[in-house]
Structure formats: C-alpha cells, structure tokens
C-alpha atoms as a PDB file:
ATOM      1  CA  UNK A   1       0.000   0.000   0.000  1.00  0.00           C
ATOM      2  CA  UNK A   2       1.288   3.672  -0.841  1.00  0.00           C
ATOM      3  CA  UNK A   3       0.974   5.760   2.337  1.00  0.00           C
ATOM      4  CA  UNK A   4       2.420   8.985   3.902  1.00  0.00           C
ATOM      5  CA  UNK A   5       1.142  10.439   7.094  1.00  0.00           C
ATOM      6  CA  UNK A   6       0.767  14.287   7.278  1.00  0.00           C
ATOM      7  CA  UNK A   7      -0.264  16.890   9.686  1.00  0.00           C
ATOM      8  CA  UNK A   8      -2.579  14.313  11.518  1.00  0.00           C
ATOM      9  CA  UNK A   9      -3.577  12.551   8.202  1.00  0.00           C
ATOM     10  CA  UNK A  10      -2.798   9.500   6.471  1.00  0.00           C
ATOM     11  CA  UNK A  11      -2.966   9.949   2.272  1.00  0.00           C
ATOM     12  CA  UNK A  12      -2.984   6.629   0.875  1.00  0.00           C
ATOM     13  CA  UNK A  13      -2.046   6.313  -3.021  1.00  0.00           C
ATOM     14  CA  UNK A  14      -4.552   4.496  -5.535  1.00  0.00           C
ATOM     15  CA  UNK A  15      -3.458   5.860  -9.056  1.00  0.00           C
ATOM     16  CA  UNK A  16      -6.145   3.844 -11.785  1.00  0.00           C
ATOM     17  CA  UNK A  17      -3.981   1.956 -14.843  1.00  0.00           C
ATOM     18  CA  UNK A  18      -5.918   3.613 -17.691  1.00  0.00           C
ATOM     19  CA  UNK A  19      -7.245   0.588 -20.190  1.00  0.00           C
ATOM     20  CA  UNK A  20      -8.086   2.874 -23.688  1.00  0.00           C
ATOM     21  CA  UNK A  21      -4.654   4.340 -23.670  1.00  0.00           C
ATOM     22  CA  UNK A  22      -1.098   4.526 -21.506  1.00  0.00           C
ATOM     23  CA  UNK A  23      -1.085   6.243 -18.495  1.00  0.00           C
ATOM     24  CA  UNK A  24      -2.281   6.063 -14.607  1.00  0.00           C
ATOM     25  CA  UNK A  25      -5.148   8.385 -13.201  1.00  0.00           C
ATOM     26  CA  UNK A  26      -4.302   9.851  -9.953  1.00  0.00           C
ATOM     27  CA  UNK A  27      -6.756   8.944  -7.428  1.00  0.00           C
ATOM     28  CA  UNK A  28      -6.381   8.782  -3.695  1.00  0.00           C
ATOM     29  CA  UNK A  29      -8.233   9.396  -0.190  1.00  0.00           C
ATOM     30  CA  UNK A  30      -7.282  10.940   2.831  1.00  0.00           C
ATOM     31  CA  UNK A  31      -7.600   9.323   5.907  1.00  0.00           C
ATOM     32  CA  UNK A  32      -8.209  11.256   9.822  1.00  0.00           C
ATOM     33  CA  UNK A  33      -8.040   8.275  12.465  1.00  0.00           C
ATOM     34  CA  UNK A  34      -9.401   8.783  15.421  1.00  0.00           C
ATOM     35  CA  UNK A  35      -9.250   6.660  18.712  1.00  0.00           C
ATOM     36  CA  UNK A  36     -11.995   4.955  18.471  1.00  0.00           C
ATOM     37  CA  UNK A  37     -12.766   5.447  14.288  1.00  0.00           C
ATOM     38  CA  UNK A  38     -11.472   6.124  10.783  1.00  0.00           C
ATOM     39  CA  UNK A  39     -13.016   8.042   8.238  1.00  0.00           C
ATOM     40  CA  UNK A  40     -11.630   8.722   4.903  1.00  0.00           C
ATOM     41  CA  UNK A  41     -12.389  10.782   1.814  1.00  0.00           C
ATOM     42  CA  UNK A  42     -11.477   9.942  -1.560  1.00  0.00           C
ATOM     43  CA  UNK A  43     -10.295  12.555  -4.181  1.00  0.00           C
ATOM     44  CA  UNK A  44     -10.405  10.881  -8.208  1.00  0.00           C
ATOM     45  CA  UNK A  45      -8.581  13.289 -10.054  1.00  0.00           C
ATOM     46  CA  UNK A  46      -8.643  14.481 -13.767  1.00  0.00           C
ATOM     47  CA  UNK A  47      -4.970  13.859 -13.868  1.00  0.00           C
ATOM     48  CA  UNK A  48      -3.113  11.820 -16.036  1.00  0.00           C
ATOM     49  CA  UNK A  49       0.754  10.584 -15.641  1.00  0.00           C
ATOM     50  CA  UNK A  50       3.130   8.722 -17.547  1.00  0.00           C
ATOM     51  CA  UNK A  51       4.400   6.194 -15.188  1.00  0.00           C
ATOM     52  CA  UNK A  52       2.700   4.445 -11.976  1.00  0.00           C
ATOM     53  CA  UNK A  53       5.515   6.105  -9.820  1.00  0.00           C
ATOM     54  CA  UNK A  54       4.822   9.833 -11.281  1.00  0.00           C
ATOM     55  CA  UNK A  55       1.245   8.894 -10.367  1.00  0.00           C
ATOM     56  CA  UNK A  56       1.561   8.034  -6.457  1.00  0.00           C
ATOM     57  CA  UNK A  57       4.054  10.977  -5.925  1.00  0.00           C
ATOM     58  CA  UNK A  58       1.027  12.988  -7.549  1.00  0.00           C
ATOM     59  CA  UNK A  59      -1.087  12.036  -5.405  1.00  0.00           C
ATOM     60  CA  UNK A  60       0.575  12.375  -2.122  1.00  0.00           C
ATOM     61  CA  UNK A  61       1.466  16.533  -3.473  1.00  0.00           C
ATOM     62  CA  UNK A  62      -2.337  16.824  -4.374  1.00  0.00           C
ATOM     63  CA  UNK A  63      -3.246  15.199  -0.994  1.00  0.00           C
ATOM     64  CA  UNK A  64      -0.454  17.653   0.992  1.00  0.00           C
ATOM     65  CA  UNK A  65      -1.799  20.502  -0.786  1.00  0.00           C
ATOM     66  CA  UNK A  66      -5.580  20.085   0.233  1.00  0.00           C
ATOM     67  CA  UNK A  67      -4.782  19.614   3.587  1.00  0.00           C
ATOM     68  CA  UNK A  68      -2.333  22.746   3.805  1.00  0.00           C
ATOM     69  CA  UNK A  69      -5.127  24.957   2.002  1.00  0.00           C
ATOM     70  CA  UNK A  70      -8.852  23.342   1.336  1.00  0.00           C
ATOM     71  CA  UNK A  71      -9.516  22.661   4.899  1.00  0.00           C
ATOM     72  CA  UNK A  72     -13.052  22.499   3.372  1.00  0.00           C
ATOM     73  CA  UNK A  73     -12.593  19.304   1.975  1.00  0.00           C
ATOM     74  CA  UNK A  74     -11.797  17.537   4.888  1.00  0.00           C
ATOM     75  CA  UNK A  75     -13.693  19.089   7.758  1.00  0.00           C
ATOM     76  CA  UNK A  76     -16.350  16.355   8.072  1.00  0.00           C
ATOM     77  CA  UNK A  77     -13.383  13.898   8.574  1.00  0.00           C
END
C-alpha cells in the first residue's frame, strides 16, 4: 500500500492503470483516524501521468496541498 502520514492525516495512493490508452489516473483518499474510528475521503482526479511512480508521488502533493489549504474538503473527517 502507498501511504504517507501528514499533519494528523494519512494519504494513501490508488493511481487507476488507464485501459483505452497509456497512463495512470491519480486517485487517492485521505484518511483522519481517530481513537476509536477512521473516516476517509477519496479525491479521483482528472490527472493523467506517464508512469505508476509519477502517479503516487502525484497524489501524495495533491493530498499535501488540500490539507495545507482546502480545509473544506476535509472538515467532516
């Protein structure tokens, strides 16, 4: 599994292999554990990159960057 933990967050990395053509979607959800619960949100993106790699590191920048600055996004987590 592709994981990082940030600021009190776990973003875990699920980049889609594209069938009609090359490529991997970006596609991930951010996790807020609590101590007694989980919940998670998941954030498909329009993105497309070359390589499965270029795809997870993707996600985990997207992923950083909502929960530095869309604090909307995750509030219900």
């Amino acid at each position: 599994m592709n994981t990082t933990d940030y600021k009190g967050y776990e973003i875990e990395a699920n980049p889609d292999k594209l069938r009609d053509k090359e490529g991997w979607a970006v596609n991930f959800t951010i996790w807020k554990h609590h101590s007694s619960s989980s919940a998670n949100k998941n954030f498909p993106r329009a993105e497309i990159c070359k390589t499965e790699k270029e795809a997870i590191s993707k996600c985990f920048e997207i992923g950083k960057w909502i929960i530095e600055n869309d604090f909307e996004q995750i509030a219900e987590l």
